[in-house]
C-alpha atoms as a PDB file:
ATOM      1  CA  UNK A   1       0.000   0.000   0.000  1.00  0.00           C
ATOM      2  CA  UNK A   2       2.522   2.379   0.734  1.00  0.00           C
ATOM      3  CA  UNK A   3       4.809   1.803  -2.391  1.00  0.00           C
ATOM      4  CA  UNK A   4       1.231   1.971  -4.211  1.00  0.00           C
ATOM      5  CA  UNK A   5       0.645   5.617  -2.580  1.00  0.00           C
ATOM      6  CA  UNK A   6       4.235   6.503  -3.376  1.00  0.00           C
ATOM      7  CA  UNK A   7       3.410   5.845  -7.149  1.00  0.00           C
ATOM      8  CA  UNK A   8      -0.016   7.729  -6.754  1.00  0.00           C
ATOM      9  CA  UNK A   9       1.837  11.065  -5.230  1.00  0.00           C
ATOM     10  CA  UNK A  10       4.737  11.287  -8.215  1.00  0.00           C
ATOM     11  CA  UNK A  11       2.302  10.369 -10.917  1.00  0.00           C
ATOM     12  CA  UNK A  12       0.407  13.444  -9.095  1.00  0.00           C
ATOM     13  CA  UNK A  13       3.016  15.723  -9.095  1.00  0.00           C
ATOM     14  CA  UNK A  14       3.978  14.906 -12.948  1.00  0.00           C
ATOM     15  CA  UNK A  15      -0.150  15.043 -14.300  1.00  0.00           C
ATOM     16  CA  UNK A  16      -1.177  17.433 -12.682  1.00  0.00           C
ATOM     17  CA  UNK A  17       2.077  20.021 -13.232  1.00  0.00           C
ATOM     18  CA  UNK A  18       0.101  21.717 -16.147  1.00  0.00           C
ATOM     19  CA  UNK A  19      -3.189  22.363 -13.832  1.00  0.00           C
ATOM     20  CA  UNK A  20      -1.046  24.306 -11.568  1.00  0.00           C
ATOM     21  CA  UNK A  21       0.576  26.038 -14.175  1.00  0.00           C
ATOM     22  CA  UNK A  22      -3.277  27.120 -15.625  1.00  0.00           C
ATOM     23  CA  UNK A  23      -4.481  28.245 -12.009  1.00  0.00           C
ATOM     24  CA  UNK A  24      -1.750  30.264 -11.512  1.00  0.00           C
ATOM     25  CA  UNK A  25      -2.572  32.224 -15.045  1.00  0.00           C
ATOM     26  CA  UNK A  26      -6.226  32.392 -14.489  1.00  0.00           C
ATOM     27  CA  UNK A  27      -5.849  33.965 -11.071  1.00  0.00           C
ATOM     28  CA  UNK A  28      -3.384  36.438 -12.443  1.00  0.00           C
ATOM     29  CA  UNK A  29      -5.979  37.150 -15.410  1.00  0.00           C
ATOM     30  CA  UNK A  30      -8.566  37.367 -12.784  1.00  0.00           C
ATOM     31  CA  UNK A  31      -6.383  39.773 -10.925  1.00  0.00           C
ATOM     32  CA  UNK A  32      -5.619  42.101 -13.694  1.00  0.00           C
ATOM     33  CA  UNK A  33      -9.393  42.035 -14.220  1.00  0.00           C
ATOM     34  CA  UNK A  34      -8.964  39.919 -17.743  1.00  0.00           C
ATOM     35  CA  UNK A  35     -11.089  36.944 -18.614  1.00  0.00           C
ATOM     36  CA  UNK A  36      -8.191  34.759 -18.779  1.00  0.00           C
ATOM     37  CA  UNK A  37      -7.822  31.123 -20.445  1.00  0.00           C
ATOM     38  CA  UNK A  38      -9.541  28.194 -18.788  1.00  0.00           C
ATOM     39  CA  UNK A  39      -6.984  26.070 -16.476  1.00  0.00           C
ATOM     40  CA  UNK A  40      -7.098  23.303 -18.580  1.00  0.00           C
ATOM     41  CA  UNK A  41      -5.761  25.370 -21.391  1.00  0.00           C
ATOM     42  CA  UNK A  42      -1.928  23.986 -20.595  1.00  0.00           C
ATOM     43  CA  UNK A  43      -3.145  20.580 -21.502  1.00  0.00           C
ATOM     44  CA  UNK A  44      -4.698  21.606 -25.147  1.00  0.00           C
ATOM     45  CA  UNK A  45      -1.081  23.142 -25.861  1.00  0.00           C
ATOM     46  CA  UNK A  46       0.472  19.942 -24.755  1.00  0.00           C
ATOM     47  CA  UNK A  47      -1.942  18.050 -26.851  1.00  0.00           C
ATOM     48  CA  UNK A  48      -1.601  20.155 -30.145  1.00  0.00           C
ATOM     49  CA  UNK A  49       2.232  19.924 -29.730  1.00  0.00           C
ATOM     50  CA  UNK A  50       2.460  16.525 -29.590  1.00  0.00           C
ATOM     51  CA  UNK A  51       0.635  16.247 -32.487  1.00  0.00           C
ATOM     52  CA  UNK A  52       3.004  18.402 -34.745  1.00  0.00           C
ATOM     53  CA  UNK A  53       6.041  18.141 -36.711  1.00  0.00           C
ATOM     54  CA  UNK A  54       8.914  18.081 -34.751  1.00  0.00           C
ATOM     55  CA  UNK A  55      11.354  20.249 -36.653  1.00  0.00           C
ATOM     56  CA  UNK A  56      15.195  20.100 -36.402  1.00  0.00           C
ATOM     57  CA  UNK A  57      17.769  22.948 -37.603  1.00  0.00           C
ATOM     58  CA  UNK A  58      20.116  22.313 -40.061  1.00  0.00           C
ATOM     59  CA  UNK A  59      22.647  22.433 -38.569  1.00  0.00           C
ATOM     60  CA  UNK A  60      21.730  21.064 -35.108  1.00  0.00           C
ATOM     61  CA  UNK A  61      23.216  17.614 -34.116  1.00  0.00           C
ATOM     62  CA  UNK A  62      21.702  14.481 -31.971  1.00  0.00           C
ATOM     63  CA  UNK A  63      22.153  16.825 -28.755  1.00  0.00           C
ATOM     64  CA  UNK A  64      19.591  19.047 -30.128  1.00  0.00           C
ATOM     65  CA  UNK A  65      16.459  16.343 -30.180  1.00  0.00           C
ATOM     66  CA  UNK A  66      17.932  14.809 -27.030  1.00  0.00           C
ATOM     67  CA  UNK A  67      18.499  17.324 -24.571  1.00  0.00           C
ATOM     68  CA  UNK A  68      14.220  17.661 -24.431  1.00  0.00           C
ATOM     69  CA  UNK A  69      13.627  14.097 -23.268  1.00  0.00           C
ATOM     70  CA  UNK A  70      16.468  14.165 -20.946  1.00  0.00           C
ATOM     71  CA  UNK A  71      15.382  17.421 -19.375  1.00  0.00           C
ATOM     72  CA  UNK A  72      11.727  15.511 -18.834  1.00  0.00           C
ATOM     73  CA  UNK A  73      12.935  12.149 -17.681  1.00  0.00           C
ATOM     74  CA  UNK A  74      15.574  14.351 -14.638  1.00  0.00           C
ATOM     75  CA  UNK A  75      12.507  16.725 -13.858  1.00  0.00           C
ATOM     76  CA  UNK A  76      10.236  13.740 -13.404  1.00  0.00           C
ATOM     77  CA  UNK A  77      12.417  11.314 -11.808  1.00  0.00           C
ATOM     78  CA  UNK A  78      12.728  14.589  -9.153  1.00  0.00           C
ATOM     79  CA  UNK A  79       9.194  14.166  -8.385  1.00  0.00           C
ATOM     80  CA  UNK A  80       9.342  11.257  -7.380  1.00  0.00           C
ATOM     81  CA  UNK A  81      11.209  12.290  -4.005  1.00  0.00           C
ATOM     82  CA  UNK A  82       8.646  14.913  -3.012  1.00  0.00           C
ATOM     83  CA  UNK A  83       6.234  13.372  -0.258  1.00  0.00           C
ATOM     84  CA  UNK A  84       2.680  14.849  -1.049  1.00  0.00           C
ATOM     85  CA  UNK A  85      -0.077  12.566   0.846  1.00  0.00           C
ATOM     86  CA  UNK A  86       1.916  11.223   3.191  1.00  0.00           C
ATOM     87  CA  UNK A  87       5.674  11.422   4.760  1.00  0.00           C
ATOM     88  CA  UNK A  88       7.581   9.221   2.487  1.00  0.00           C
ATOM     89  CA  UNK A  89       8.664   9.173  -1.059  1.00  0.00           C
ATOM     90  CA  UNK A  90       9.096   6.875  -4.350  1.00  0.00           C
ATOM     91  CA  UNK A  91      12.692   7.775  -4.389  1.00  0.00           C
ATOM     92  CA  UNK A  92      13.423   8.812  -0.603  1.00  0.00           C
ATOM     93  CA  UNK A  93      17.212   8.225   0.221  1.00  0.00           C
ATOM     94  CA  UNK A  94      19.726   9.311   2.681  1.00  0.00           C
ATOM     95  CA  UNK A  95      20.737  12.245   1.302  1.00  0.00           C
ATOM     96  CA  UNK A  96      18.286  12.715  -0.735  1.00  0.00           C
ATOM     97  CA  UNK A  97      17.754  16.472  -1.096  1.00  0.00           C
ATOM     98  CA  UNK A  98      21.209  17.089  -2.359  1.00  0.00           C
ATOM     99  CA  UNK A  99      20.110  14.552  -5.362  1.00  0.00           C
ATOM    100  CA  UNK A 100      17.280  16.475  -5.782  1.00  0.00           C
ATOM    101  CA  UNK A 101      18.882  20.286  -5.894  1.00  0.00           C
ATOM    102  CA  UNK A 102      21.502  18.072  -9.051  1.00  0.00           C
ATOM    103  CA  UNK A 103      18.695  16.866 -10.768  1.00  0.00           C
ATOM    104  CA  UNK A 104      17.226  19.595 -10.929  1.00  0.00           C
ATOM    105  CA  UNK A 105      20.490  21.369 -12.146  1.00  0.00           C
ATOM    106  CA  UNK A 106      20.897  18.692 -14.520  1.00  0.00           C
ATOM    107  CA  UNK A 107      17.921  19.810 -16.260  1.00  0.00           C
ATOM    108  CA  UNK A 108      19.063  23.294 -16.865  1.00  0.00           C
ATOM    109  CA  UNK A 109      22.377  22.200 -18.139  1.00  0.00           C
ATOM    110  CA  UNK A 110      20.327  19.773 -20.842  1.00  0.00           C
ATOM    111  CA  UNK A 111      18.092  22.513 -21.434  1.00  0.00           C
ATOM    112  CA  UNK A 112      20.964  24.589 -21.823  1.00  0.00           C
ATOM    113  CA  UNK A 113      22.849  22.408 -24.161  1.00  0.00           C
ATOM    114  CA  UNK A 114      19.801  22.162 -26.636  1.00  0.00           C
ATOM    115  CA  UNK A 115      19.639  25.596 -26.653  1.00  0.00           C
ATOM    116  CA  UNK A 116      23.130  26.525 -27.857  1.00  0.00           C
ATOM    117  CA  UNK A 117      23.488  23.549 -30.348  1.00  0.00           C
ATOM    118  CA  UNK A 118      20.108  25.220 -32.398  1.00  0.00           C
ATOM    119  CA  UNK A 119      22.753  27.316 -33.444  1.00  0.00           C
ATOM    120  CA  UNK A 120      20.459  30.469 -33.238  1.00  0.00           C
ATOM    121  CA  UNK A 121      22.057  33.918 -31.388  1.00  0.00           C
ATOM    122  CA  UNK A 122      18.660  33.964 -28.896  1.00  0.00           C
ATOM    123  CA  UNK A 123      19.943  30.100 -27.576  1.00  0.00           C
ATOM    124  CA  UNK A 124      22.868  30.922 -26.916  1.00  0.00           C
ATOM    125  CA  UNK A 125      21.748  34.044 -24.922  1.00  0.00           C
ATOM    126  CA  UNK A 126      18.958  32.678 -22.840  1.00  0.00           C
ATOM    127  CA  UNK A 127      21.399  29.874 -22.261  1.00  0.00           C
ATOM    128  CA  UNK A 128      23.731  32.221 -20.901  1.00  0.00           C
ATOM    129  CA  UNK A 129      21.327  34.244 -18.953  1.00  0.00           C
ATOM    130  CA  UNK A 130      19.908  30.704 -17.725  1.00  0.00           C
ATOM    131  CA  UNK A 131      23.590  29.666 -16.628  1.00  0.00           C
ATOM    132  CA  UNK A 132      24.338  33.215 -14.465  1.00  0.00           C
ATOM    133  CA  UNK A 133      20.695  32.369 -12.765  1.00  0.00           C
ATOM    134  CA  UNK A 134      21.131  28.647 -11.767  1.00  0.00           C
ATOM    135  CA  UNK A 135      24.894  28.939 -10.932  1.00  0.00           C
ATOM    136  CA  UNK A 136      23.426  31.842  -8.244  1.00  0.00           C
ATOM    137  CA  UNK A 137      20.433  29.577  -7.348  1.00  0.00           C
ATOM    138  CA  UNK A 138      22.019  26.844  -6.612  1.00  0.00           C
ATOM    139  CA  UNK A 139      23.979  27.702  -3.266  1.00  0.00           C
ATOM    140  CA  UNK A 140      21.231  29.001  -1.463  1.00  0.00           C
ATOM    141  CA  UNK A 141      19.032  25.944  -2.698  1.00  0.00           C
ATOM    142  CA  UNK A 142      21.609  23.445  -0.759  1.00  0.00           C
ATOM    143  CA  UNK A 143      21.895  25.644   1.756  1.00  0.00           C
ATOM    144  CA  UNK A 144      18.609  26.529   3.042  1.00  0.00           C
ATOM    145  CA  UNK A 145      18.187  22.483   2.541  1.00  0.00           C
ATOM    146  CA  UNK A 146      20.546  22.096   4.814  1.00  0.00           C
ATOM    147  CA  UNK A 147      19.611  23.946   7.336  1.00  0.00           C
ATOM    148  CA  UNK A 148      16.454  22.470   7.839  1.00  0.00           C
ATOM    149  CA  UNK A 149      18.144  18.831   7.703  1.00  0.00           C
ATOM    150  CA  UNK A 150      20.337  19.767  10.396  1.00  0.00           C
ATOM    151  CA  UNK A 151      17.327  21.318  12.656  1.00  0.00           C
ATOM    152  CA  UNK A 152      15.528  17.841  12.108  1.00  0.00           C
ATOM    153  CA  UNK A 153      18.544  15.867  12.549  1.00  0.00           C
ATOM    154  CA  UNK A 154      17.901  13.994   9.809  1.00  0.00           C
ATOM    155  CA  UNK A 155      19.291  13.385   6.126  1.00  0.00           C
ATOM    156  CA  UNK A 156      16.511  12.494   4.149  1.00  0.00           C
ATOM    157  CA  UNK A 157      13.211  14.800   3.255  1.00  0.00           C
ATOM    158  CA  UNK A 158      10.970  11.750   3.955  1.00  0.00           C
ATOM    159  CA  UNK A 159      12.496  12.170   7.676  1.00  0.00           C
ATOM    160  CA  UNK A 160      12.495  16.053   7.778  1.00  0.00           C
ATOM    161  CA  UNK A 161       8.527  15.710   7.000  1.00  0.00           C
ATOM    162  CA  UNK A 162       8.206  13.251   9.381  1.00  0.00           C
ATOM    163  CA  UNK A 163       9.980  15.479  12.392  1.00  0.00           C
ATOM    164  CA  UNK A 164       8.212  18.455  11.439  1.00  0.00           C
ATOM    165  CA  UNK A 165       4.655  16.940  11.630  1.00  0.00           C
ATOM    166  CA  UNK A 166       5.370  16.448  14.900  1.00  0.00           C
ATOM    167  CA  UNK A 167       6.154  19.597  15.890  1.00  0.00           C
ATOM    168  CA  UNK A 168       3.867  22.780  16.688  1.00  0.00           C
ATOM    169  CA  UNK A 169       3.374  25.302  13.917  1.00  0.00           C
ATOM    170  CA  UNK A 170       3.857  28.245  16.565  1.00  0.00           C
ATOM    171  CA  UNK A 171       7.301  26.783  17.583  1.00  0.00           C
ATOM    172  CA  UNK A 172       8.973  26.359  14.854  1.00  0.00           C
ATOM    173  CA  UNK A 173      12.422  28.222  15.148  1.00  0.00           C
ATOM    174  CA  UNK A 174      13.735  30.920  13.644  1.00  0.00           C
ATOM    175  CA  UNK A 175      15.875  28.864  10.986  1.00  0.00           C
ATOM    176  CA  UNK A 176      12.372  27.623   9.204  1.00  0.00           C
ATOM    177  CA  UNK A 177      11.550  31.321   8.830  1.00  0.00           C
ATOM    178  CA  UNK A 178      14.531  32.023   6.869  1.00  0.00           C
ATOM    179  CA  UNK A 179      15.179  28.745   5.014  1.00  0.00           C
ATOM    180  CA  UNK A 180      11.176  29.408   3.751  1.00  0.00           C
ATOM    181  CA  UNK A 181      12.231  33.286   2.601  1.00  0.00           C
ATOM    182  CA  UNK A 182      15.207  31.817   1.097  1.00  0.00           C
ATOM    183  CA  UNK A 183      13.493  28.846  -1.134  1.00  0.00           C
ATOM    184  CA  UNK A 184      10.814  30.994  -1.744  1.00  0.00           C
ATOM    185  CA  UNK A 185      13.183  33.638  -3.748  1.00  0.00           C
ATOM    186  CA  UNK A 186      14.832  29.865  -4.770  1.00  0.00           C
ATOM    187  CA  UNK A 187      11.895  28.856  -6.502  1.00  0.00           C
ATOM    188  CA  UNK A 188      10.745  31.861  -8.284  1.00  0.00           C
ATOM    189  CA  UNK A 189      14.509  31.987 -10.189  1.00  0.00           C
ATOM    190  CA  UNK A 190      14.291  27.790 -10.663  1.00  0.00           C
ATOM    191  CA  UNK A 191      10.906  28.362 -12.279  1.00  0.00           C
ATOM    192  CA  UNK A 192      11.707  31.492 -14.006  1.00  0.00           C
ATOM    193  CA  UNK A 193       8.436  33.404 -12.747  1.00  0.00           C
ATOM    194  CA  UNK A 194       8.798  37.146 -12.505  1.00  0.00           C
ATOM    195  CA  UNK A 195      10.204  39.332 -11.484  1.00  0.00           C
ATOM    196  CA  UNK A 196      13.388  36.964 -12.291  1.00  0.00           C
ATOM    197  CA  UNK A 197      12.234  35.540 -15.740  1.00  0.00           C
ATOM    198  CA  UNK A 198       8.411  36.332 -17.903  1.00  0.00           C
ATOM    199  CA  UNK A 199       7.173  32.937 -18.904  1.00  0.00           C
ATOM    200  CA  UNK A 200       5.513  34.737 -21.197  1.00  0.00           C
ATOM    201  CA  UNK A 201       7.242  37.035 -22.838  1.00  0.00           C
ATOM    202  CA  UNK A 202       8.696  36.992 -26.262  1.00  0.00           C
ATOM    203  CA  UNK A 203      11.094  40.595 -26.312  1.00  0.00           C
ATOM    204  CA  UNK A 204      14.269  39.475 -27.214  1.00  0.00           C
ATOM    205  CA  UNK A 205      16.060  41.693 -24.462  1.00  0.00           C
ATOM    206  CA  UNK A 206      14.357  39.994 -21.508  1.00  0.00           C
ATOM    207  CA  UNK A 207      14.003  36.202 -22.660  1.00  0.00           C
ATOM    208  CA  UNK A 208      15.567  33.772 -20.627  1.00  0.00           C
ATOM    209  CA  UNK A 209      13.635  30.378 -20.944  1.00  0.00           C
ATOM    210  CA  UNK A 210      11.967  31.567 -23.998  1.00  0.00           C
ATOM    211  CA  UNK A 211      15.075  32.393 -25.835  1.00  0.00           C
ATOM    212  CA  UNK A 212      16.504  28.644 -25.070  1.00  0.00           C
ATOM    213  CA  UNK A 213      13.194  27.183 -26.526  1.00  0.00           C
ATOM    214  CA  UNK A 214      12.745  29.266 -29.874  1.00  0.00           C
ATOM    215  CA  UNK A 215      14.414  26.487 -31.720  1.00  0.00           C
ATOM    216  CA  UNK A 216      12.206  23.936 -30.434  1.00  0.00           C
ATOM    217  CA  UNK A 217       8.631  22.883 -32.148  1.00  0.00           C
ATOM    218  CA  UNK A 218       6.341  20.228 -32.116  1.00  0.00           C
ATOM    219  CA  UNK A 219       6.698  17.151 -29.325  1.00  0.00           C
ATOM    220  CA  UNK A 220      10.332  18.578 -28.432  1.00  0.00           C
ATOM    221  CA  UNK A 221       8.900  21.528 -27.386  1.00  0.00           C
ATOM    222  CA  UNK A 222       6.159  19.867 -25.854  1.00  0.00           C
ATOM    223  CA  UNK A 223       8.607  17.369 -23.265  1.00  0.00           C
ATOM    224  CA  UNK A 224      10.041  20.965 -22.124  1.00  0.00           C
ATOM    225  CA  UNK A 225       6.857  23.188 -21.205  1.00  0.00           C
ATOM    226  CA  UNK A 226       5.486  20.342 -19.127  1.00  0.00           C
ATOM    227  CA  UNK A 227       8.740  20.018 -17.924  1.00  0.00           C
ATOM    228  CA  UNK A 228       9.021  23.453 -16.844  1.00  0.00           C
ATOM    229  CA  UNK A 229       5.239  22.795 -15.306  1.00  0.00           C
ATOM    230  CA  UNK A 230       6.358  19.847 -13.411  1.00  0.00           C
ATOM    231  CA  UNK A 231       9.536  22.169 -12.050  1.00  0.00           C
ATOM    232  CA  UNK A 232       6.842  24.779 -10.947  1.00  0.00           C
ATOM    233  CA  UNK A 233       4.603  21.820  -8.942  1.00  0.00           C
ATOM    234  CA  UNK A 234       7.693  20.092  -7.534  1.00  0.00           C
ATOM    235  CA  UNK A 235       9.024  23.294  -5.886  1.00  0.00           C
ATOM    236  CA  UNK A 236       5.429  24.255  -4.637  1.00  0.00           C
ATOM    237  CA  UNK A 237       5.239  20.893  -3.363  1.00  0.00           C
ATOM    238  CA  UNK A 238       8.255  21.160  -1.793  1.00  0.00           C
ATOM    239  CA  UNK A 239       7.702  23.830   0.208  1.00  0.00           C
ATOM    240  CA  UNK A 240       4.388  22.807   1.063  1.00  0.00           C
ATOM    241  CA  UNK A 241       6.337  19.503   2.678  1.00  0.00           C
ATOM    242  CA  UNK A 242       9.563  20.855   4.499  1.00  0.00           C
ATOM    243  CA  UNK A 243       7.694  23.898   5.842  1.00  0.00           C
ATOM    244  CA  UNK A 244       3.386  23.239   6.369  1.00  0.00           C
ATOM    245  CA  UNK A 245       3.009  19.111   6.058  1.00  0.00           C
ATOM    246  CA  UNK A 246       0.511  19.208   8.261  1.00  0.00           C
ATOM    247  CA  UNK A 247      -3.156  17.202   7.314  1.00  0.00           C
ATOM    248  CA  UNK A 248      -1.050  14.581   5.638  1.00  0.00           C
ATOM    249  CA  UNK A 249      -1.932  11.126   6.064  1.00  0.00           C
ATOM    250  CA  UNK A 250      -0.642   9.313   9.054  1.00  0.00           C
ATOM    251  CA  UNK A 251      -2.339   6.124   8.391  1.00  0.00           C
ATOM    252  CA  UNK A 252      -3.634   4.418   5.366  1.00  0.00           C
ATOM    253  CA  UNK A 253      -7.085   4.654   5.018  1.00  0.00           C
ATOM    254  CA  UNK A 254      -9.673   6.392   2.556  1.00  0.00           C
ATOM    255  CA  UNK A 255     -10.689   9.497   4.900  1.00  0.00           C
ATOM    256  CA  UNK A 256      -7.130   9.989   5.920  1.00  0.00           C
ATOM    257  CA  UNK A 257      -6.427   9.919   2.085  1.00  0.00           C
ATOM    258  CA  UNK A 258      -9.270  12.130   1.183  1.00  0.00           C
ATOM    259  CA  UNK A 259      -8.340  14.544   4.135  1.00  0.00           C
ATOM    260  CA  UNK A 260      -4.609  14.551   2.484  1.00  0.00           C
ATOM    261  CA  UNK A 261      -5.925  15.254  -0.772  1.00  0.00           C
ATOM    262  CA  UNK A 262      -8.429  17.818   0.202  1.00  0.00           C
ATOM    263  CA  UNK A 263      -5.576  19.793   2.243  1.00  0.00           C
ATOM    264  CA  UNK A 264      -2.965  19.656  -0.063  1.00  0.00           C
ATOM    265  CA  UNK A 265      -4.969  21.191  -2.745  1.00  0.00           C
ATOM    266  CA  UNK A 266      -5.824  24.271  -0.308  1.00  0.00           C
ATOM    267  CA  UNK A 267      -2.172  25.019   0.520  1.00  0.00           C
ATOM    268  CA  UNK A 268      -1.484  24.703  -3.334  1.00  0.00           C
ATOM    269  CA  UNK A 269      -4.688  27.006  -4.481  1.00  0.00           C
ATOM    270  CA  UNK A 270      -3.142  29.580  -1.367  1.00  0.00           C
ATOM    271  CA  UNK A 271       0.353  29.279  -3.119  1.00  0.00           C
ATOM    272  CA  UNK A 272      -0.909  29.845  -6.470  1.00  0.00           C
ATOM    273  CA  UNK A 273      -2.749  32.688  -5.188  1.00  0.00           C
ATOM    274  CA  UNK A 274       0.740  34.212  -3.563  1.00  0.00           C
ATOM    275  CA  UNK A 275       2.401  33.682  -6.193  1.00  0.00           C
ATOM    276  CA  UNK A 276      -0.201  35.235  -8.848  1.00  0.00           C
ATOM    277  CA  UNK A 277      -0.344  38.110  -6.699  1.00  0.00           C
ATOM    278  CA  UNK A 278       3.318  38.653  -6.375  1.00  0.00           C
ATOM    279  CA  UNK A 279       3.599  38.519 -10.361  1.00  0.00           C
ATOM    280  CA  UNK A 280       1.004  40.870 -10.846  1.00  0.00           C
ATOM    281  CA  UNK A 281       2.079  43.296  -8.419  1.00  0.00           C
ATOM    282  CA  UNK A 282       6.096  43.761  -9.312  1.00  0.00           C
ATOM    283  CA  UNK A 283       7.557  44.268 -12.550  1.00  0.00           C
ATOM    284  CA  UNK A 284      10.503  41.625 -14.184  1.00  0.00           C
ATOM    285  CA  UNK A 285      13.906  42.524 -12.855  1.00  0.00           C
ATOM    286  CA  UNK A 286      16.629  43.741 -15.553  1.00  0.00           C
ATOM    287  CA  UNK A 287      19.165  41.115 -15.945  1.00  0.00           C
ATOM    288  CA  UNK A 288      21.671  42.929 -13.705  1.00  0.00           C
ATOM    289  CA  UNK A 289      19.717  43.029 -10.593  1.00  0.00           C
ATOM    290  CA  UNK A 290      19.027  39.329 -11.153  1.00  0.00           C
ATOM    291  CA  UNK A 291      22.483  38.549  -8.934  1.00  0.00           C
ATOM    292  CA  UNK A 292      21.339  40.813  -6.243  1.00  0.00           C
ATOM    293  CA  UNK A 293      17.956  39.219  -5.760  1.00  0.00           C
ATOM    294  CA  UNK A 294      19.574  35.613  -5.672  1.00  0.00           C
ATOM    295  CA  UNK A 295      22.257  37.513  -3.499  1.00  0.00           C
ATOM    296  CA  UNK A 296      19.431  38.007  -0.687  1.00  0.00           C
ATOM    297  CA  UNK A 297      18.384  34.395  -0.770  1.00  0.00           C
ATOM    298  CA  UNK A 298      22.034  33.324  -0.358  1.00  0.00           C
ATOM    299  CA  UNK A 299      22.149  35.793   2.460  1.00  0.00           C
ATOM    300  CA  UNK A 300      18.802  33.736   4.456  1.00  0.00           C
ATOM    301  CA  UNK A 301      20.345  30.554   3.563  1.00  0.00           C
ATOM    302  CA  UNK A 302      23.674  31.216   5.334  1.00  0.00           C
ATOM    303  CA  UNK A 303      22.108  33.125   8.036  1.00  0.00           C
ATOM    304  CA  UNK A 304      19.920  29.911   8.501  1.00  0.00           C
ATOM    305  CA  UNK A 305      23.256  27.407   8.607  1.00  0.00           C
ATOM    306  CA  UNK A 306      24.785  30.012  11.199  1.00  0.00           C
ATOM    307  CA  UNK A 307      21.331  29.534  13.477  1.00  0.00           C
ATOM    308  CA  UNK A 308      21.562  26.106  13.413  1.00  0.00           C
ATOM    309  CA  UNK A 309      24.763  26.643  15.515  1.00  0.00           C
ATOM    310  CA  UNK A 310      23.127  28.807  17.810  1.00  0.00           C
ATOM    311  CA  UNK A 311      20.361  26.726  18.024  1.00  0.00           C
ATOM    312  CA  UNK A 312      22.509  24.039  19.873  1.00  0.00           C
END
């Protein structure tokens, strides 16, 4: 039962990554007083992509057609150590955070790679930008991981859940506070979401993701917006488990289930909800404050190490 449930929460994580990504639009269309596209618009894109040509440049080599499916399988093979219903994971492992951060890392460097071997200037640009942003994302990532490991004594995100269901929401210390701020800014760079990156913007002086993906069309392109969706819902997820796990299931049965369910998709609605409002309410960041905003996150991650050690 619990390997089945294990299954159920990844596969979760990986179908319903586009959802997320159409809640998040509507509410911001809601916000800014448009109609807006239905939610389940993400999935018709997916659907009309996969059912086009996929085109290849010229001069592009194997790298090119491969670095999409790659970028997928690392993305979803992160999901699978998320715990969403209940404290464990498919792929939970001593350790197992640090994978998770590399995977993740992995997947911009494929991305990356596709990008520049298009051929076209805007690849090689966004890949660029895309490089400067993870390389500065990925300290405070590890770091603010860390942190919270250390508080819960415990190497593994499976345990970290565990510990911090069992502790009181109004007690939580001081190092939770900052590693939160610190994924938080984490997240919106890993996702690209404003103000660090527009997922939907197409001016050449401001694309990031976009400008990696011009070259892309048809199924290709298809593997790396859901992949880019299931980055968004893993990170969400994520923060949902380190930092508020609580209604999670503690014992297998069908209203503890339900319960899970029915919780988890509150805290994701109110996340969706933060996060539309944040977009909607600051502008994109020019590329050369980008290092200062990651700078701050780095700052909360370290300061959360150094509290750990004050803490004891």
């Amino acid at each position: 039962m619990k390997l089945l449930l294990d299954i159920v929460q990844a596969v979760l994580l990986v179908a319903l990554a586009p959802l997320v990504r159409g809640i998040v639009s509507r509410i911001k269309a809601r916000i800014q007083n448009r109609q807006g596209a239905s939610v389940w618009r993400p999935y018709s894109d997916l659907r009309k992509l996969f059912a086009k040509e996929d085109l290849v440049p010229p001069t592009a080599s194997f790298v090119f057609r491969l670095s999409p499916v790659l970028l997928f399988a690392v993305t979803v093979a992160a999901a699978a150590f998320i715990p969403v219903l209940h404290a464990s994971a498919l792929l939970g492992t001593m350790g197992d955070f640090i994978l998770l951060a590399y995977l993740l890392a992995f997947g911009r460097f494929f991305l990356m790679l596709g990008a520049m071997d298009g051929g076209g200037a805007f690849g090689g640009m966004g890949a660029s930008r895309e490089a400067l942003v993870s390389t500065l994302a990925e300290a405070p990532l590890l770091l603010a991981l860390t942190a919270v490991a250390v508080v819960a004594h415990i190497a593994t995100l499976a345990g970290i859940v565990q510990w911090t269901l069992q502790q009181d929401f109004f007690r939580l210390s001081a190092v939770h506070a900052l590693a939160v701020a610190a994924l938080a800014l984490v997240a919106i760079a890993e996702t690209g979401r404003i103000p660090v990156d527009n997922p939907t913007s197409h001016l050449e002086l401001t694309m990031i993701h976009e400008a990696m993906v011009l070259e892309h069309s048809g199924p290709s392109l298809a593997l790396i917006e859901w992949a880019s969706a299931i980055k968004l819902n893993v990170m969400i997820a994520l923060l949902i488990a380190l930092f508020a796990p609580w209604g999670m299931a503690t014992a297998f049965t069908a209203a503890g289930l339900a319960i899970a369910i029915a919780v988890y998709a509150l805290k994701v609605a109110a996340l969706a909800v933060v996060l539309a409002v944040v977009e909607s309410s600051v502008a994109k960041l020019r590329m050369y404050m980008v290092p200062d905003f990651l700078g701050v996150a780095c700052a909360l991650s370290i300061l959360a190490v150094v509290f750990t050690a004050v803490m004891r």
